[in-house]
PDB file of N, CA and C in Angstrom:
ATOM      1  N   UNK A   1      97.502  94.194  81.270  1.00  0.00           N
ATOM      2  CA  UNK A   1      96.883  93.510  82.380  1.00  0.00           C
ATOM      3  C   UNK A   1      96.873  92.003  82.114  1.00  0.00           C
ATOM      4  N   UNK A   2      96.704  91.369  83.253  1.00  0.00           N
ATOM      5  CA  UNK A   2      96.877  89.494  83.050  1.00  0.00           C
ATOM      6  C   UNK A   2      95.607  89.084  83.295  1.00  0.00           C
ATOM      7  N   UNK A   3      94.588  89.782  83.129  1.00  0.00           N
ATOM      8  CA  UNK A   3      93.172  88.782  83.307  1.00  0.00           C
ATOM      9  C   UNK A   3      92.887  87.843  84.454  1.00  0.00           C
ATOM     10  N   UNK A   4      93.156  88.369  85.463  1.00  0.00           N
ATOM     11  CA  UNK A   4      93.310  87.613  86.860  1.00  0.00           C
ATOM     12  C   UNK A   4      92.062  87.199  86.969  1.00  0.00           C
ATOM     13  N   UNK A   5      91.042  88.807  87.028  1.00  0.00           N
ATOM     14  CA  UNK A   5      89.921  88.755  87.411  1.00  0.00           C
ATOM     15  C   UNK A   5      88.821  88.355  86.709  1.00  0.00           C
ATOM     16  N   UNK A   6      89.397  87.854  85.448  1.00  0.00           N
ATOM     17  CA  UNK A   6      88.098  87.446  83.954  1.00  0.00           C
ATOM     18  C   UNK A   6      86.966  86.516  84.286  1.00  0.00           C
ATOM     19  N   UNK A   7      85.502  87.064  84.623  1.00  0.00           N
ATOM     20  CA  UNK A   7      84.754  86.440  84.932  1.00  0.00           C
ATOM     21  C   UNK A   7      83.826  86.399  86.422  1.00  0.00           C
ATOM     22  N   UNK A   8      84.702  87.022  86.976  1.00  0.00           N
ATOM     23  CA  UNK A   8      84.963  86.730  88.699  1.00  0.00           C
ATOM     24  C   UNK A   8      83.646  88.283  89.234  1.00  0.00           C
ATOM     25  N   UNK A   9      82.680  87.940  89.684  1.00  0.00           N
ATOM     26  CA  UNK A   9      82.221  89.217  90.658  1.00  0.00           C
ATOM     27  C   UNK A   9      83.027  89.878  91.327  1.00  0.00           C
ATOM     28  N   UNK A  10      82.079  91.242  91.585  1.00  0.00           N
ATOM     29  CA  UNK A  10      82.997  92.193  92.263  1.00  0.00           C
ATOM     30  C   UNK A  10      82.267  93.594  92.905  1.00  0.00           C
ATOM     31  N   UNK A  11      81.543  93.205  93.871  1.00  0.00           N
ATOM     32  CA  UNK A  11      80.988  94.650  94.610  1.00  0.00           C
ATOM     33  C   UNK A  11      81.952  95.819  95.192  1.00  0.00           C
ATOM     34  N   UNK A  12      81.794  97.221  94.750  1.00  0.00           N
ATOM     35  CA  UNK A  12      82.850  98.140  95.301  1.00  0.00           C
ATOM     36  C   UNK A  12      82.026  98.981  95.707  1.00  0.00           C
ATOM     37  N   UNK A  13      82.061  99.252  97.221  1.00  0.00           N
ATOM     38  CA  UNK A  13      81.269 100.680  97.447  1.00  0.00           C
ATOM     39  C   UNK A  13      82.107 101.551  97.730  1.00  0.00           C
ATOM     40  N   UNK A  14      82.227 102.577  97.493  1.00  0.00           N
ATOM     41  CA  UNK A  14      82.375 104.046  97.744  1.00  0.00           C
ATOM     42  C   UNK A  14      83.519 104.459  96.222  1.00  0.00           C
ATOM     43  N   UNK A  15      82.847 104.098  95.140  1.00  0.00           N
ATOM     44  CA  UNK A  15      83.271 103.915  93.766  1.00  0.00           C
ATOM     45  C   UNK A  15      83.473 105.282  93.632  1.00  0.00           C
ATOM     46  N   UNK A  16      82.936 106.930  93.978  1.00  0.00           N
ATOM     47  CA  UNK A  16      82.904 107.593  93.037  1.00  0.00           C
ATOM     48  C   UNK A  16      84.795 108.656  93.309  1.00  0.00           C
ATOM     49  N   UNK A  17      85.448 108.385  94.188  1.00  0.00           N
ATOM     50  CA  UNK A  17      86.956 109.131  94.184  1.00  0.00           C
ATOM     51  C   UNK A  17      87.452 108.004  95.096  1.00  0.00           C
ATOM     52  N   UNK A  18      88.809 108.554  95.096  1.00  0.00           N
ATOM     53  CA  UNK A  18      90.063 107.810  96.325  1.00  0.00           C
ATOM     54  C   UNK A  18      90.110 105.721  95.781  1.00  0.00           C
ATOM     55  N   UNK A  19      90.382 105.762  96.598  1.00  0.00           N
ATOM     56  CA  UNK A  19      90.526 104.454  96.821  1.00  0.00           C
ATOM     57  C   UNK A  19      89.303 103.314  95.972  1.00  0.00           C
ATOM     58  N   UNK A  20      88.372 103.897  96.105  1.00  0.00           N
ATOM     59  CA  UNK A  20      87.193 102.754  95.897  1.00  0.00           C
ATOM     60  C   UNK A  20      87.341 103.227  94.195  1.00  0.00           C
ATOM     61  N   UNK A  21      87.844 103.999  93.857  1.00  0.00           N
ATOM     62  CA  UNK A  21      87.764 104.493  91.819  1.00  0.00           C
ATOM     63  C   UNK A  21      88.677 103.615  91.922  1.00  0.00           C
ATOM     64  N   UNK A  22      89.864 104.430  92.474  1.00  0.00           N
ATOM     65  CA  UNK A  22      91.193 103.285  91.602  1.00  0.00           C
ATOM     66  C   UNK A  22      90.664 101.585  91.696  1.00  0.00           C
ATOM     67  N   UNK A  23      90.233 101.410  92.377  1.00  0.00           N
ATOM     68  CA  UNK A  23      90.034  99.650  92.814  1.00  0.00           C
ATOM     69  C   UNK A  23      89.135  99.310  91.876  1.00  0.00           C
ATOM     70  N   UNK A  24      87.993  99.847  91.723  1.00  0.00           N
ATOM     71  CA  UNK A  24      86.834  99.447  90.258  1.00  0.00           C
ATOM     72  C   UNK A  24      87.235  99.749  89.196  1.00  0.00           C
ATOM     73  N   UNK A  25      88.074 100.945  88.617  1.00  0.00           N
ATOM     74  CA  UNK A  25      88.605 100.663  87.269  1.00  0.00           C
ATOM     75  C   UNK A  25      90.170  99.821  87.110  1.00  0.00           C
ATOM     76  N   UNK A  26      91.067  99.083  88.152  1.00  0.00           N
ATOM     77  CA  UNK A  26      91.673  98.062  87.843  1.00  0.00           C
ATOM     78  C   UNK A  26      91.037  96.853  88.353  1.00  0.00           C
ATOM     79  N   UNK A  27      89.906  96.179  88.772  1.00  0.00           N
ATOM     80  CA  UNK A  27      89.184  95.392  89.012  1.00  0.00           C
ATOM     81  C   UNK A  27      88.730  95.020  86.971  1.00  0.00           C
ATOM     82  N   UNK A  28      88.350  95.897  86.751  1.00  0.00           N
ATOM     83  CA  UNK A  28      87.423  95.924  85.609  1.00  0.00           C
ATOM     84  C   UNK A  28      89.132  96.023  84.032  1.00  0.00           C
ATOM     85  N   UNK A  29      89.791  96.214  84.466  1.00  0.00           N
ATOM     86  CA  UNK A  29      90.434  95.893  83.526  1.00  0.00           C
ATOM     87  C   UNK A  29      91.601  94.973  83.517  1.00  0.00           C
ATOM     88  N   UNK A  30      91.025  94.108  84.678  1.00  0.00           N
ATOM     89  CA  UNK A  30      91.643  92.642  85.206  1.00  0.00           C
ATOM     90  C   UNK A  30      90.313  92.202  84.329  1.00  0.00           C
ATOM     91  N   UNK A  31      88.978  92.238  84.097  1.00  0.00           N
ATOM     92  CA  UNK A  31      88.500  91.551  83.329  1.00  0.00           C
ATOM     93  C   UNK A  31      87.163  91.340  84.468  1.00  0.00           C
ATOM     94  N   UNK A  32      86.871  91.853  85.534  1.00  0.00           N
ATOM     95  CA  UNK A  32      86.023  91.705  86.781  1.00  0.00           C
ATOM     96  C   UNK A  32      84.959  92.501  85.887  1.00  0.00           C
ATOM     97  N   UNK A  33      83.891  91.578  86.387  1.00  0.00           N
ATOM     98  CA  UNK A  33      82.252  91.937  86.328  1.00  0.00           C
ATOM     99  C   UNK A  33      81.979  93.193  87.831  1.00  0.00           C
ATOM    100  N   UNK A  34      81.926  94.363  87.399  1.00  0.00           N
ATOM    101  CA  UNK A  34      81.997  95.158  88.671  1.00  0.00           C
ATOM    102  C   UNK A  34      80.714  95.843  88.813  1.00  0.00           C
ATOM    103  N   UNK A  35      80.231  96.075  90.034  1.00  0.00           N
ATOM    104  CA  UNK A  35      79.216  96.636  90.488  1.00  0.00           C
ATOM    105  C   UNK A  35      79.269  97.848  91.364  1.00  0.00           C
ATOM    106  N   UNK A  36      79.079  98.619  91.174  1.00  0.00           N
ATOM    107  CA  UNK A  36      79.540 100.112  91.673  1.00  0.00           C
ATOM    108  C   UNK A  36      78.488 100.926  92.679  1.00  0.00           C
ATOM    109  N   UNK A  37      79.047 100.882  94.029  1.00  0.00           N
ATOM    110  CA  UNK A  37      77.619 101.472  94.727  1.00  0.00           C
ATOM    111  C   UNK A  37      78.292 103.163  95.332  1.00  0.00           C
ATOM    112  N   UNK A  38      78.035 104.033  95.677  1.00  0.00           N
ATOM    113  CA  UNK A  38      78.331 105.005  96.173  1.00  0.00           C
ATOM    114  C   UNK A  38      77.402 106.383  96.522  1.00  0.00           C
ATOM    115  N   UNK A  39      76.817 106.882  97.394  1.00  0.00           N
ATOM    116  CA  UNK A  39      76.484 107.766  97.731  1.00  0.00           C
ATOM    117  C   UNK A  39      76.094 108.909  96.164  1.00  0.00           C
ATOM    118  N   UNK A  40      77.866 109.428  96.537  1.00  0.00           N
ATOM    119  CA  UNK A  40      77.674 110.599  95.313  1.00  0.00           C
ATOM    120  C   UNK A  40      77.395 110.306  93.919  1.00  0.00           C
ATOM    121  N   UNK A  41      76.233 109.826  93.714  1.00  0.00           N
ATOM    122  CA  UNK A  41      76.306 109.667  92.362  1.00  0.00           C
ATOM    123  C   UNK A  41      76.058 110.368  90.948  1.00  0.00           C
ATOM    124  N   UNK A  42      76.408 111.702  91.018  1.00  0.00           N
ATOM    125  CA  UNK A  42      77.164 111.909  90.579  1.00  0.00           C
ATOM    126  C   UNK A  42      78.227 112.225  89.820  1.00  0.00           C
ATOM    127  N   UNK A  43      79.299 111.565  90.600  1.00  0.00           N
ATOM    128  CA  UNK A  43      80.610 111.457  90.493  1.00  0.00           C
ATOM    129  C   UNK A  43      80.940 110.663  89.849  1.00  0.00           C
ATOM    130  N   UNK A  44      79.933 109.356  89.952  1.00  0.00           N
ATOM    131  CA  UNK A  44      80.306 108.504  89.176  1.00  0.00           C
ATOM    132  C   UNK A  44      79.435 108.167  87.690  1.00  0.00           C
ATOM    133  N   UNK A  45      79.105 109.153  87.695  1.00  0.00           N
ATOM    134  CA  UNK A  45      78.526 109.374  85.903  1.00  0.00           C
ATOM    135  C   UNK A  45      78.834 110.093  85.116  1.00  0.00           C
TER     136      UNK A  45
END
């Protein structure tokens, strides 16, 4: 990864499948401070 996001906020809702996972775990390994909101939670623990 190139560290695009190193530093940078980052709200994602609907974190816990599809679209909103893939986007918060390459957000976060661009180097993004991520914040994870979603319903099922879960899914995402």
């Amino acid at each position: 990864m190139t560290g695009r996001l190193v530093g940078k906020p980052a709200v994602i809702s609907g974190r816990a499948a599809g679209l909103g996972r893939v986007t918060s775990l390459l957000f976060a390994k661009e180097g993004a401070c991520v914040a994870i909101i979603d319903l099922q939670f879960k899914l995402i623990v």
